[in-house]
C-alpha atoms as a PDB file:
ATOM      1  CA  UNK A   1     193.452 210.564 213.411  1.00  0.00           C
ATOM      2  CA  UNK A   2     195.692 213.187 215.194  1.00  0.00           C
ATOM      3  CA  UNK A   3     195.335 215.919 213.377  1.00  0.00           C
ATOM      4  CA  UNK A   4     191.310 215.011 213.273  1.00  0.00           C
ATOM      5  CA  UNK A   5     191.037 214.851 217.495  1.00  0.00           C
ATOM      6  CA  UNK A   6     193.043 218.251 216.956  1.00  0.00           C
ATOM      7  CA  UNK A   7     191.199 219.923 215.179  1.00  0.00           C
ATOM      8  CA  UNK A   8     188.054 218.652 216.665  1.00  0.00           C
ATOM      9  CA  UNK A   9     189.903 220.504 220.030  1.00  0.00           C
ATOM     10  CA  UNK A  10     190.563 223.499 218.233  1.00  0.00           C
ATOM     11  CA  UNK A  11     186.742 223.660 216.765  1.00  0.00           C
ATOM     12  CA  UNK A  12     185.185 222.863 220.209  1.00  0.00           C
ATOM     13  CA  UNK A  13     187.103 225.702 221.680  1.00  0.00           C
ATOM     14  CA  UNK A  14     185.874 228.394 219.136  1.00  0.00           C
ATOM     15  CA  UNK A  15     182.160 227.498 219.130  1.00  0.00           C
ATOM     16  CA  UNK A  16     182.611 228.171 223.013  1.00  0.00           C
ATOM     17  CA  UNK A  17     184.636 231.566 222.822  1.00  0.00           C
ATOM     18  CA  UNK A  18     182.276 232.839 220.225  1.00  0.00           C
ATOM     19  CA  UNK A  19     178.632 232.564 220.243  1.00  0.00           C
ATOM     20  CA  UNK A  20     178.287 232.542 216.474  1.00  0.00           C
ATOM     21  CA  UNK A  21     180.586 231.722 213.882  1.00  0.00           C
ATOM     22  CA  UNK A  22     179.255 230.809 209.957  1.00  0.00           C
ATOM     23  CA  UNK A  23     180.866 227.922 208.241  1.00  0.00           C
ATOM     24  CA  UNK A  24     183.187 229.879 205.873  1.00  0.00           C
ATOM     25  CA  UNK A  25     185.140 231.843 209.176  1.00  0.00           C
ATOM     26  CA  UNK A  26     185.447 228.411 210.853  1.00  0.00           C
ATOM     27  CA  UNK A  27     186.611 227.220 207.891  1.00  0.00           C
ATOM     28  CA  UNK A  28     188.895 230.066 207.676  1.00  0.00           C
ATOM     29  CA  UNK A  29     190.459 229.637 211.108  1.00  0.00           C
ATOM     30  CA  UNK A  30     190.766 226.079 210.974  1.00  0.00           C
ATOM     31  CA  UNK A  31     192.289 225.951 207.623  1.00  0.00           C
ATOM     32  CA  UNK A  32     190.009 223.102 205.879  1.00  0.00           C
ATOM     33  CA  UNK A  33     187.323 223.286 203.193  1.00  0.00           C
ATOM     34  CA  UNK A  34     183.500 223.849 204.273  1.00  0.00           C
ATOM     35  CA  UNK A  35     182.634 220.440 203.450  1.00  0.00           C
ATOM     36  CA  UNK A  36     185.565 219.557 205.840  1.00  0.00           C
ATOM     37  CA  UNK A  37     183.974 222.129 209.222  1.00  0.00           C
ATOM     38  CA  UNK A  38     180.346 220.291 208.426  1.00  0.00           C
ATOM     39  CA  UNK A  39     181.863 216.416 208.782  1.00  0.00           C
ATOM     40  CA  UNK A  40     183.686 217.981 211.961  1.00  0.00           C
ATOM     41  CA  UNK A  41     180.203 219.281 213.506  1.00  0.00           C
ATOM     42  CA  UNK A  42     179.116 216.217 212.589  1.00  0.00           C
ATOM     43  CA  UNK A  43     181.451 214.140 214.699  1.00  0.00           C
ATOM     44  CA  UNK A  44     181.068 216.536 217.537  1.00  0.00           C
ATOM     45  CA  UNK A  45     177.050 216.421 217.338  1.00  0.00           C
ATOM     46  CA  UNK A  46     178.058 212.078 217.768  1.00  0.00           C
ATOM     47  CA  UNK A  47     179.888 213.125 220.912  1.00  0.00           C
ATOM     48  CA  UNK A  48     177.287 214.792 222.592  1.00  0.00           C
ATOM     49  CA  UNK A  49     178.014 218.800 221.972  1.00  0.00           C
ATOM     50  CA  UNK A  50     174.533 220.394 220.916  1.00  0.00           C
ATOM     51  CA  UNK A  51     175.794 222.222 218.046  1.00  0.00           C
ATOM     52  CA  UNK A  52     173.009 224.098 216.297  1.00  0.00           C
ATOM     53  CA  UNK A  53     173.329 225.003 212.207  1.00  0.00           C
ATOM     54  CA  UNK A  54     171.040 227.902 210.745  1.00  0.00           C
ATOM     55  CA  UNK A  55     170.673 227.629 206.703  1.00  0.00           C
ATOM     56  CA  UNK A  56     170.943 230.791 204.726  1.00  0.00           C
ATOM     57  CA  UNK A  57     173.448 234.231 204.444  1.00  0.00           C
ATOM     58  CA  UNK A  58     172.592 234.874 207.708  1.00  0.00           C
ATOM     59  CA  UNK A  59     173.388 231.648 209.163  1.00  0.00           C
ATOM     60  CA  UNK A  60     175.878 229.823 210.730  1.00  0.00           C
ATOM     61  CA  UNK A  61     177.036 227.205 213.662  1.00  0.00           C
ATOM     62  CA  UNK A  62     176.250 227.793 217.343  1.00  0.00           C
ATOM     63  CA  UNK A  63     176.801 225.684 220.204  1.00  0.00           C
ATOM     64  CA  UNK A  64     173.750 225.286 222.189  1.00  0.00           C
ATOM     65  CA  UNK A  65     172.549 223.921 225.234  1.00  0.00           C
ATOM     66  CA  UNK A  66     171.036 220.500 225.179  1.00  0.00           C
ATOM     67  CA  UNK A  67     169.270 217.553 226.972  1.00  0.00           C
ATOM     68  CA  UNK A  68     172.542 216.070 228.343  1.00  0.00           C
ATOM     69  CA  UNK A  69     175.515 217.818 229.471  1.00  0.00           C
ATOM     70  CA  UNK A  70     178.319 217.421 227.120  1.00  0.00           C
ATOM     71  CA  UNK A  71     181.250 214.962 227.761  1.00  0.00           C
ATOM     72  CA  UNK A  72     183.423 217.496 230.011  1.00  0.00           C
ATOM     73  CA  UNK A  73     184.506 214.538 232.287  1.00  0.00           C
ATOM     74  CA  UNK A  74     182.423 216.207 234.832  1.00  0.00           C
ATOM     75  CA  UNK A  75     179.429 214.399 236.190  1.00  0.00           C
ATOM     76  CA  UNK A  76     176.475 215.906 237.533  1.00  0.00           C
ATOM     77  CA  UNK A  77     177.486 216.419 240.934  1.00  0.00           C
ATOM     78  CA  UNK A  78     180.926 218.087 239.974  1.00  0.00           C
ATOM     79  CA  UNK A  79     179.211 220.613 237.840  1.00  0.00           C
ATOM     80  CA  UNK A  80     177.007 221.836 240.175  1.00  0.00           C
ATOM     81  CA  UNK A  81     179.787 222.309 242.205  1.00  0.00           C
ATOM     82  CA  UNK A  82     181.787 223.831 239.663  1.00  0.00           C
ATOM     83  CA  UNK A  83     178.909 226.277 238.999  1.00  0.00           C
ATOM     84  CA  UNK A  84     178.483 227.396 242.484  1.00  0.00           C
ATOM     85  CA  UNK A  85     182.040 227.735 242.886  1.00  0.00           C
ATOM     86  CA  UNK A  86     182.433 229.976 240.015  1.00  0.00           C
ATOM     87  CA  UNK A  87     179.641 231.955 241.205  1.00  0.00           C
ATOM     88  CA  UNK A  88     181.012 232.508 244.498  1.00  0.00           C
ATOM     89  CA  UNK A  89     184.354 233.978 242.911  1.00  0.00           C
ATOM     90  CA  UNK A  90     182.816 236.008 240.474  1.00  0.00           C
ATOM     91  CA  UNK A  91     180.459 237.642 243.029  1.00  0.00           C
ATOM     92  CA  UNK A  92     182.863 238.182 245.278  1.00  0.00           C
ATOM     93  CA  UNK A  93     186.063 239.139 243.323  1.00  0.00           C
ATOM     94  CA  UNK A  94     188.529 236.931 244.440  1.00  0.00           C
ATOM     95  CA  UNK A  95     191.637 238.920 243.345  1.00  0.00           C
ATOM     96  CA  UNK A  96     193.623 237.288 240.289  1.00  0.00           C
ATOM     97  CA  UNK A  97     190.855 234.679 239.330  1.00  0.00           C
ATOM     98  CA  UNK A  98     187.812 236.709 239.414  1.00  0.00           C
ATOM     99  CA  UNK A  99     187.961 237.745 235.267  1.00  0.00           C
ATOM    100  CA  UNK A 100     188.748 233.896 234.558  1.00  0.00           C
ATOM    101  CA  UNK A 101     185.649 232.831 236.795  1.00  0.00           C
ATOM    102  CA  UNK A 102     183.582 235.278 234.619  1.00  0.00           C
ATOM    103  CA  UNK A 103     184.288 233.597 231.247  1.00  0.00           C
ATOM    104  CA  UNK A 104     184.662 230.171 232.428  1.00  0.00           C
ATOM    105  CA  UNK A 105     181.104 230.508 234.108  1.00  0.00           C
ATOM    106  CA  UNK A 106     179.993 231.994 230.864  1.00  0.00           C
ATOM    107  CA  UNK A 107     181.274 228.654 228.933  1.00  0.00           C
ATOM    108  CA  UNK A 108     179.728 226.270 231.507  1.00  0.00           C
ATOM    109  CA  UNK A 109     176.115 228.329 231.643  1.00  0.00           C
ATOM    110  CA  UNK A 110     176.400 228.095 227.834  1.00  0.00           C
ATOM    111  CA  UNK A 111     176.017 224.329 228.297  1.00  0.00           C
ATOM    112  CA  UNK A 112     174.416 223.783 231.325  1.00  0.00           C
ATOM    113  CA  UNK A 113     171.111 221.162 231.289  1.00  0.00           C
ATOM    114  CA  UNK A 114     168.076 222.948 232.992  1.00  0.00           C
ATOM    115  CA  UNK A 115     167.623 220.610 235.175  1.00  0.00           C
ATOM    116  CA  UNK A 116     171.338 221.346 236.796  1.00  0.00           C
ATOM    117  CA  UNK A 117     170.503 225.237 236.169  1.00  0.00           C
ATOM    118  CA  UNK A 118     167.702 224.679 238.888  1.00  0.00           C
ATOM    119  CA  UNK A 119     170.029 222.836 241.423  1.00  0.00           C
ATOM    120  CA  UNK A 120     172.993 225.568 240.895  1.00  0.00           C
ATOM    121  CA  UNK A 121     170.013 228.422 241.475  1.00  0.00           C
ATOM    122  CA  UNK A 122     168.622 226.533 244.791  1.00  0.00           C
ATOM    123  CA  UNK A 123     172.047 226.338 246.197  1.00  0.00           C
ATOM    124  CA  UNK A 124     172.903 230.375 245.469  1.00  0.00           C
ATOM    125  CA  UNK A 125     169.812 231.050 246.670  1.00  0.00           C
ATOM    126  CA  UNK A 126     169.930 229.156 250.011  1.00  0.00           C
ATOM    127  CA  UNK A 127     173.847 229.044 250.964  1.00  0.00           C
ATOM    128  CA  UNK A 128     175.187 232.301 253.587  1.00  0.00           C
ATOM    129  CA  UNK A 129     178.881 232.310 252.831  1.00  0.00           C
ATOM    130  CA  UNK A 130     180.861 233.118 255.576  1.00  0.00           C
ATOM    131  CA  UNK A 131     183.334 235.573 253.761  1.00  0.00           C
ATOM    132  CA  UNK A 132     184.567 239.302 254.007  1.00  0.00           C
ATOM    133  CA  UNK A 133     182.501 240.744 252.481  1.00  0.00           C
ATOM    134  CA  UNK A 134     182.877 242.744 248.575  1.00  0.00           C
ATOM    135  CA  UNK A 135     182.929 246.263 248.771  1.00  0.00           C
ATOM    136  CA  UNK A 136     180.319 246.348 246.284  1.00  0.00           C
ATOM    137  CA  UNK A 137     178.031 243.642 245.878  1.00  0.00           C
ATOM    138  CA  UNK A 138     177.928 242.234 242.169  1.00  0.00           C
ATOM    139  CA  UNK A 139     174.988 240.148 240.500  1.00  0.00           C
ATOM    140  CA  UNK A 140     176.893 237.053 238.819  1.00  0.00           C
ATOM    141  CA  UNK A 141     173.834 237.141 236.080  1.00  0.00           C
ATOM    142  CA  UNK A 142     174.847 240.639 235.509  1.00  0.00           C
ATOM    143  CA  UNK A 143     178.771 239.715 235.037  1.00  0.00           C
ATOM    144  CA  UNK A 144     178.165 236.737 232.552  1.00  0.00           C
ATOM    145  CA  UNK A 145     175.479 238.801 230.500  1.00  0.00           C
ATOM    146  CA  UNK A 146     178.197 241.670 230.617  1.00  0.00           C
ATOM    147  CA  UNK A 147     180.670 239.198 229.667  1.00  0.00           C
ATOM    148  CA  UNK A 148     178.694 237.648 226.508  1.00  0.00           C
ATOM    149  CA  UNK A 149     178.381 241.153 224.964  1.00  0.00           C
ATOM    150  CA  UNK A 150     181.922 241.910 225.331  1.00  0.00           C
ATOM    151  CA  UNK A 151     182.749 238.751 223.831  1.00  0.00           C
ATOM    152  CA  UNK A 152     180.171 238.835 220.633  1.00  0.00           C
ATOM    153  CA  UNK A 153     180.811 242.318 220.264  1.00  0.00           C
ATOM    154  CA  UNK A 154     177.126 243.091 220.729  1.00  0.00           C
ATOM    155  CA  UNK A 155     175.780 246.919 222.024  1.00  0.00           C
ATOM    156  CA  UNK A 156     175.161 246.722 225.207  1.00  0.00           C
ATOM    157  CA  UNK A 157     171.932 249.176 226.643  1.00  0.00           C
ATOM    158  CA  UNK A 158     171.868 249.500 230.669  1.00  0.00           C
ATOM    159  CA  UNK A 159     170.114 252.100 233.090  1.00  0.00           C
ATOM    160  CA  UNK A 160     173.704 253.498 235.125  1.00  0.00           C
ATOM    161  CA  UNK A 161     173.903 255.371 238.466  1.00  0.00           C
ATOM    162  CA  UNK A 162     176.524 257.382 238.792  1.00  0.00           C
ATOM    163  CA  UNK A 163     178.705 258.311 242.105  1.00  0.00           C
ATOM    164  CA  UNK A 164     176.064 261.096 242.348  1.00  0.00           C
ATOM    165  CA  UNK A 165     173.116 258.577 242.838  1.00  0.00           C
ATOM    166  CA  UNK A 166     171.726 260.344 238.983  1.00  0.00           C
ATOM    167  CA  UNK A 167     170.501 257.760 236.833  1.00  0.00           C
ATOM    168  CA  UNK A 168     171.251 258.031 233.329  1.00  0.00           C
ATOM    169  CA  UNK A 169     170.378 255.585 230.215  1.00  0.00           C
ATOM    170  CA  UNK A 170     174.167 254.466 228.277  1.00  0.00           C
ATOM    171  CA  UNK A 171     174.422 252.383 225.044  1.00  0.00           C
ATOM    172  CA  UNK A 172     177.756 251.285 224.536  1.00  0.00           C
ATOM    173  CA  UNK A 173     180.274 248.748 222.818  1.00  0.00           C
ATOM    174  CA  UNK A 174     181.626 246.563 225.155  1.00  0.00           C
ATOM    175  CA  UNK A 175     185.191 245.756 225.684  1.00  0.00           C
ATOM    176  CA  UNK A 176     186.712 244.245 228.463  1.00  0.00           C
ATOM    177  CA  UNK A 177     185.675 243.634 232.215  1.00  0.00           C
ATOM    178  CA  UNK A 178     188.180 244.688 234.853  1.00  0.00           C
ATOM    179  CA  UNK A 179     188.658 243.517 238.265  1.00  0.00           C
ATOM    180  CA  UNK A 180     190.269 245.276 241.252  1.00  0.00           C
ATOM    181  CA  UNK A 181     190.222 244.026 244.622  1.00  0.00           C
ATOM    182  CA  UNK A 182     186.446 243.083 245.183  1.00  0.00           C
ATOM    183  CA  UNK A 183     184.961 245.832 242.616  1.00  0.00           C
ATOM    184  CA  UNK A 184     184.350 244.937 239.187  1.00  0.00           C
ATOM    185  CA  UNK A 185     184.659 247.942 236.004  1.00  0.00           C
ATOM    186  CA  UNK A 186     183.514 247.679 232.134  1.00  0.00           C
ATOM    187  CA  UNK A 187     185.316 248.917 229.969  1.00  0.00           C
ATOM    188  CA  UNK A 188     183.313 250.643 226.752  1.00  0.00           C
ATOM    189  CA  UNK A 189     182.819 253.034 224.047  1.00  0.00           C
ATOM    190  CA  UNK A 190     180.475 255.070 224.626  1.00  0.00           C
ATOM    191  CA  UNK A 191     178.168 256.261 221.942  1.00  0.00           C
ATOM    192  CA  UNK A 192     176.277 259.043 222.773  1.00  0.00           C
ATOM    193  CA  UNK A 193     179.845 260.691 224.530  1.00  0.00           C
ATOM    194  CA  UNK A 194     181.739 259.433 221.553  1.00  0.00           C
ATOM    195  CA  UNK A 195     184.435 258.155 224.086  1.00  0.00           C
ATOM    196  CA  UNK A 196     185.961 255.689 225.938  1.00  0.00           C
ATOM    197  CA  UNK A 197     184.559 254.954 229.395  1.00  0.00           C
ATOM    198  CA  UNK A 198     184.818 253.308 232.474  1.00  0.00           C
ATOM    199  CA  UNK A 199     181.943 251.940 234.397  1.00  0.00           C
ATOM    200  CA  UNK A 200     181.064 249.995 237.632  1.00  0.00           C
ATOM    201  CA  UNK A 201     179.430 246.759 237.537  1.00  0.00           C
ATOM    202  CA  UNK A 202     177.245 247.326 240.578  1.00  0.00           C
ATOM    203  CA  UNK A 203     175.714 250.145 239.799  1.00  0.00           C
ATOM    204  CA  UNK A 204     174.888 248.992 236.199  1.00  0.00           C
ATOM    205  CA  UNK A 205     171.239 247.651 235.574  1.00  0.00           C
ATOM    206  CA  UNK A 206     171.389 246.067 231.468  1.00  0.00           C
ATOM    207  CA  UNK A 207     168.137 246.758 229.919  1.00  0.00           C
ATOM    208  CA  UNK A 208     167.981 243.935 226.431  1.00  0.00           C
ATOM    209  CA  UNK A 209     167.766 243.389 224.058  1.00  0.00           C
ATOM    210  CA  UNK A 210     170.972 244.140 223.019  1.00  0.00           C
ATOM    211  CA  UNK A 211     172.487 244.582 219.725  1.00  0.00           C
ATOM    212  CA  UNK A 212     173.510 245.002 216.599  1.00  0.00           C
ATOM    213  CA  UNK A 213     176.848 243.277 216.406  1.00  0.00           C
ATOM    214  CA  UNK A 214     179.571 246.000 215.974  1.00  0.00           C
ATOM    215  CA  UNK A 215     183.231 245.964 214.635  1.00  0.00           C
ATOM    216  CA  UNK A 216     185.692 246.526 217.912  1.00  0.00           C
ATOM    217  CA  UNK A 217     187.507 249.805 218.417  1.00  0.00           C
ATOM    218  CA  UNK A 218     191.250 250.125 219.247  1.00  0.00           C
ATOM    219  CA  UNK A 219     191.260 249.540 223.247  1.00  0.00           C
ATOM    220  CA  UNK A 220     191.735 253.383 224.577  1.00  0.00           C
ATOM    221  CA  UNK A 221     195.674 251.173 226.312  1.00  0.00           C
ATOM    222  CA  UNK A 222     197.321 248.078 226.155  1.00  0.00           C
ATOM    223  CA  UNK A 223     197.390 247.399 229.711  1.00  0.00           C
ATOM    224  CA  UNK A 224     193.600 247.923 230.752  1.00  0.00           C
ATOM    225  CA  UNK A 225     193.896 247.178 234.562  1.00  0.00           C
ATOM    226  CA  UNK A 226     196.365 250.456 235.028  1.00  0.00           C
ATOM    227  CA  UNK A 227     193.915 252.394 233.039  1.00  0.00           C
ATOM    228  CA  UNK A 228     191.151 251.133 235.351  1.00  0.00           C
ATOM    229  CA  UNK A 229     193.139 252.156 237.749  1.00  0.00           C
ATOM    230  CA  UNK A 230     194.467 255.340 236.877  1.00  0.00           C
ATOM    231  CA  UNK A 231     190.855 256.404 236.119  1.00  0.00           C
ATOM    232  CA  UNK A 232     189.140 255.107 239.420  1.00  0.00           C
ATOM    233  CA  UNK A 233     191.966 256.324 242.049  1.00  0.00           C
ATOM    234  CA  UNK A 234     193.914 259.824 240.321  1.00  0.00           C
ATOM    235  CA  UNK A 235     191.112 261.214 237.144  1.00  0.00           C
ATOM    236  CA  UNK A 236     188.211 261.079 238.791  1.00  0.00           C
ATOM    237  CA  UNK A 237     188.957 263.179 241.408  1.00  0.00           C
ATOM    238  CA  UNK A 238     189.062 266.953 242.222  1.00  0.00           C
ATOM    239  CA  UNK A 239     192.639 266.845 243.571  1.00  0.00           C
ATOM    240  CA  UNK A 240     195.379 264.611 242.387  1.00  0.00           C
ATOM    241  CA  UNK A 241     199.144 264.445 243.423  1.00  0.00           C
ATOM    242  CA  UNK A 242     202.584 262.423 243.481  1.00  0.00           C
ATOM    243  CA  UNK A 243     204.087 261.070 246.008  1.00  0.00           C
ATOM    244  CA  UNK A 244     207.357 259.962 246.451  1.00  0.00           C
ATOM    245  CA  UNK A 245     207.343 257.097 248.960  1.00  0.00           C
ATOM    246  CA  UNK A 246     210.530 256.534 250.391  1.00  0.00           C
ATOM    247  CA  UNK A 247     209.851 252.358 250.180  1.00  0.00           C
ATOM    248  CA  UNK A 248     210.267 250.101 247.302  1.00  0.00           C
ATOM    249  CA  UNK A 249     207.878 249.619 245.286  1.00  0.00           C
ATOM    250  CA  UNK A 250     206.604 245.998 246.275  1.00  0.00           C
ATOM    251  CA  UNK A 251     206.255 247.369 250.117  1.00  0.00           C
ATOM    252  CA  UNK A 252     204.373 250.135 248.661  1.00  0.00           C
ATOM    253  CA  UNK A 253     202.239 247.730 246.595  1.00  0.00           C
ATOM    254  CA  UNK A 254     200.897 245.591 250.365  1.00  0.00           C
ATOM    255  CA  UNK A 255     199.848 248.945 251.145  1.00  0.00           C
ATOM    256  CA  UNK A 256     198.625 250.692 248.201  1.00  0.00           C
ATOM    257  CA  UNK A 257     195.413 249.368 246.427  1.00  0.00           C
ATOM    258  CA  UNK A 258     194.924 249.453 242.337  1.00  0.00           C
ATOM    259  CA  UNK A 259     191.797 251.610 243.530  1.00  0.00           C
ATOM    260  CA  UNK A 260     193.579 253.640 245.946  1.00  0.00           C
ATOM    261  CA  UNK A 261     196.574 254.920 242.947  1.00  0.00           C
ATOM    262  CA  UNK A 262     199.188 253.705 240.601  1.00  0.00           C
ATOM    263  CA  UNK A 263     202.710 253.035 241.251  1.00  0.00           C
ATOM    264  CA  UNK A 264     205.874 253.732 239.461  1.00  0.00           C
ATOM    265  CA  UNK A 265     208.895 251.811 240.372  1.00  0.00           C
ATOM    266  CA  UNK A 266     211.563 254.608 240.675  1.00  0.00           C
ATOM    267  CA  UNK A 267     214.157 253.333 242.452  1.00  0.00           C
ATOM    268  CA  UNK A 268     215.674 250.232 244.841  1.00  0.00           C
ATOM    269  CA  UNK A 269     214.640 252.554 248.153  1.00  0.00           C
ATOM    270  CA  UNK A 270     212.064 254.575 246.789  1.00  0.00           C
ATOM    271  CA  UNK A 271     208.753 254.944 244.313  1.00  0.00           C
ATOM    272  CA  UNK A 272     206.018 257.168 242.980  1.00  0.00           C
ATOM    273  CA  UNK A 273     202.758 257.236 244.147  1.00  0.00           C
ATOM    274  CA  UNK A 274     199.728 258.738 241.321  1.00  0.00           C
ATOM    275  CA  UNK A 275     196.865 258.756 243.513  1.00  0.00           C
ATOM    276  CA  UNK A 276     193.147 261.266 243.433  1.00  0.00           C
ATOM    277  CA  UNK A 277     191.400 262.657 246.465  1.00  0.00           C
ATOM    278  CA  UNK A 278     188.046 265.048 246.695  1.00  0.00           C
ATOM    279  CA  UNK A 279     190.273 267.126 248.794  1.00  0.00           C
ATOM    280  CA  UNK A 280     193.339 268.095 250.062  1.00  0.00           C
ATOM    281  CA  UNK A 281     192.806 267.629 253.169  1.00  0.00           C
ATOM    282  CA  UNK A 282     191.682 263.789 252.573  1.00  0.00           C
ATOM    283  CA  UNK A 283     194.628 263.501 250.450  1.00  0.00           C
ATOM    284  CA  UNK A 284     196.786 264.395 253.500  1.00  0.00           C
ATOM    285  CA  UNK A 285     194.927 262.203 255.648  1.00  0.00           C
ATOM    286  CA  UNK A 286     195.047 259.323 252.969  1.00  0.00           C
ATOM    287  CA  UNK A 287     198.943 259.637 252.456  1.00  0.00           C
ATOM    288  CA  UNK A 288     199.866 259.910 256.121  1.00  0.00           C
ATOM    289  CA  UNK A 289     198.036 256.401 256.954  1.00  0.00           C
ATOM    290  CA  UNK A 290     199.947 254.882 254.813  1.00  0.00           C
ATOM    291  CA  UNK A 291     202.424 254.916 257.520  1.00  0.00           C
ATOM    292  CA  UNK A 292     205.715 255.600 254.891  1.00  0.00           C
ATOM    293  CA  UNK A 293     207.800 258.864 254.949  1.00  0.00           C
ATOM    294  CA  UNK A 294     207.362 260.689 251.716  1.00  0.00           C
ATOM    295  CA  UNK A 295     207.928 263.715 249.661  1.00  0.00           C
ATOM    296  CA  UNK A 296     204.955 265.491 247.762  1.00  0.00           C
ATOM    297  CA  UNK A 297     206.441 266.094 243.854  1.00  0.00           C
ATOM    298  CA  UNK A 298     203.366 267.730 242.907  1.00  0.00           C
ATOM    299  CA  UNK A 299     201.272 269.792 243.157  1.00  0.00           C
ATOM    300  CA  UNK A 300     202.890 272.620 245.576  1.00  0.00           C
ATOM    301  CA  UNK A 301     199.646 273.669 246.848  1.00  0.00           C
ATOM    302  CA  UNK A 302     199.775 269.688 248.369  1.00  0.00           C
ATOM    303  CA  UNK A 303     202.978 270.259 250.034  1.00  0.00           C
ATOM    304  CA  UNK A 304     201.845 273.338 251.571  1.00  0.00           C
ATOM    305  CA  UNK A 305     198.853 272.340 252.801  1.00  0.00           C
ATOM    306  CA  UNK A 306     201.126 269.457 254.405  1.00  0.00           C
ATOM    307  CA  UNK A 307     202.930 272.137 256.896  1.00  0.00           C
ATOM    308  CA  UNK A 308     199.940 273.897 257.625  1.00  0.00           C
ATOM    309  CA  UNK A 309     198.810 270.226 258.979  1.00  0.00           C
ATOM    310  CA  UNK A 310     201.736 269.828 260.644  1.00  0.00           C
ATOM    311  CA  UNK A 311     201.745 273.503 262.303  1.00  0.00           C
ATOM    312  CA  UNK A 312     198.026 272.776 263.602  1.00  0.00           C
ATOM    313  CA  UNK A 313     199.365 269.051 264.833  1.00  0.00           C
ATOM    314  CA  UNK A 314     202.143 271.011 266.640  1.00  0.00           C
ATOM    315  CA  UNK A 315     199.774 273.665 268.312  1.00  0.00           C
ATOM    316  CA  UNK A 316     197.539 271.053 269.468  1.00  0.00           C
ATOM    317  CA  UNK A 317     200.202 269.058 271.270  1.00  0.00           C
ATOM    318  CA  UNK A 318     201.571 272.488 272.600  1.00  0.00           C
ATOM    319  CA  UNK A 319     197.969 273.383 274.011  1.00  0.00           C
ATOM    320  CA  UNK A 320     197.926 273.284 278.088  1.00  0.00           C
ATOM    321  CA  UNK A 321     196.261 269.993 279.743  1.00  0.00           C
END
């Protein structure tokens, strides 16, 4: 009976991280016959879970929504709240949960009665949050359809406004959604560029349908957020530098942004700053309010653009009156 409510577990949780798996994969991951994945749909169809079966090649099992929400132990009342909750994270970024928000709002909408999807809508639509405010606003709807593509691995088509304010047209494989501070980034392979790209959430618009399904690429690094990073505050900019900050690294980190550059951990009393400007004369400006002393390492035009600032600072506080 153990191994049964286990596996029972185990097949719950992939019909939710996938949206469409046919009866020889589940069979596959779960390590039991076909015959064996059909009596275990079975027994979670008795508990409640809408699980949906489509006959043929093409078919397979797909957790659906239903008349009744599924034994979660939540009531109605708690997933409403739940629901709104999420939504207020994801559309606001709340550093470190934001991402989980995402896919655990995508899970609950999955499931979600109609009649609860009206009361979650009516509250978004009439609540004011008192909060600081994102630096980009972000469409939940937008995030959780974002998030479904990345997870089934489905082309994704979407109008795109670039820092510019030109609109341009993108199809692209999905990867990964990336959140920094309150600003959300997909990550995706481009098709018509034939390369890797990164993309703000706010200024995409998806235009469905969407599709075909498509085999995933290699991820362009292993640690996504610092190539999020790396691309939004030192590559896409005219200038770039480093900076030696004479601070550790975790002081440097209160004060430095994942948007604003990367950091390198270089020493106990000292680390490198990789940071992007449109200028240097911004990239001065940016530096210098970070209130640490530091050393330009590159480039030298950076460093002497730093003591011609200083020589006009010093003639201004030498002017009479």
């Amino acid at each position: 009976m153990l191994e049964t409510s286990a596996r029972l577990l185990r097949l719950l949780s992939l019909l939710q991280a996938h949206r469409e798996w046919s009866g020889a994969e589940l069979a596959e991951r779960l390590g039991v016959t076909p015959r064996t994945v059909r009596r275990d749909v079975d027994r979670l169809r008795e508990l409640g879970y809408p699980v949906n079966a489509s006959p043929g090649t093409g078919g397979g099992y797909q957790l659906g929504a239903g008349a009744e929400l599924p034994p979660l132990l939540l009531d109605d009342d708690e997933a409403v709240a739940v629901a709104v909750g999420l939504r207020t994270a994801a559309g606001n970024g709340i550093e470190g949960i934001g991402e989980s928000s995402v896919r655990a709002l995508a899970k609950l909408e999955q499931v979600l009665p109609n009649r609860l999807r009206r009361r979650v809508g009516a509250l978004n639509a009439f609540t004011v949050p008192l909060l600081r405010p994102p630096q980009a606003q972000v469409d939940p709807s937008v995030l959780t359809e974002l998030a479904h593509a990345c997870r089934d691995s489905e082309r994704l088509r979407f109008a795109y406004e670039d820092h510019n304010g030109s609109a341009t047209r993108r199809t692209v494989e999905p990867h990964r959604l990336v959140c920094t501070e309150r600003r959300w980034y997909l990550v995706a392979w481009d098709l018509d560029r034939s390369d890797w790209r990164t993309f703000r959430v706010d200024r995409i618009t998806p235009k469905p349908p969407h599709g075909p399904r498509f085999a995933p690429r290699t991820p362009p690094a292993e640690d996504l957020a610092a190539y999020v990073s790396k691309g939004v505050s030192t590559a896409a900019y005219a200038v770039s530098a480093v900076i030696r900050l004479r601070v550790p690294v975790e002081r440097a980190a209160a004060a430095v942004s994942p948007s604003a550059g990367v950091l390198e951990a270089e020493g106990p009393e000292s680390c490198l700053l990789h940071t992007g400007a449109g200028s240097l004369d911004v990239m001065v400006v940016h530096v210098v309010l970070m209130g640490f002393d530091f050393e330009v390492v590159e480039p030298k035009e950076l460093t002497e653009h730093v003591r011609t600032v200083r020589d006009r600072l010093s003639r201004s506080l030498g002017s009479p009156g």
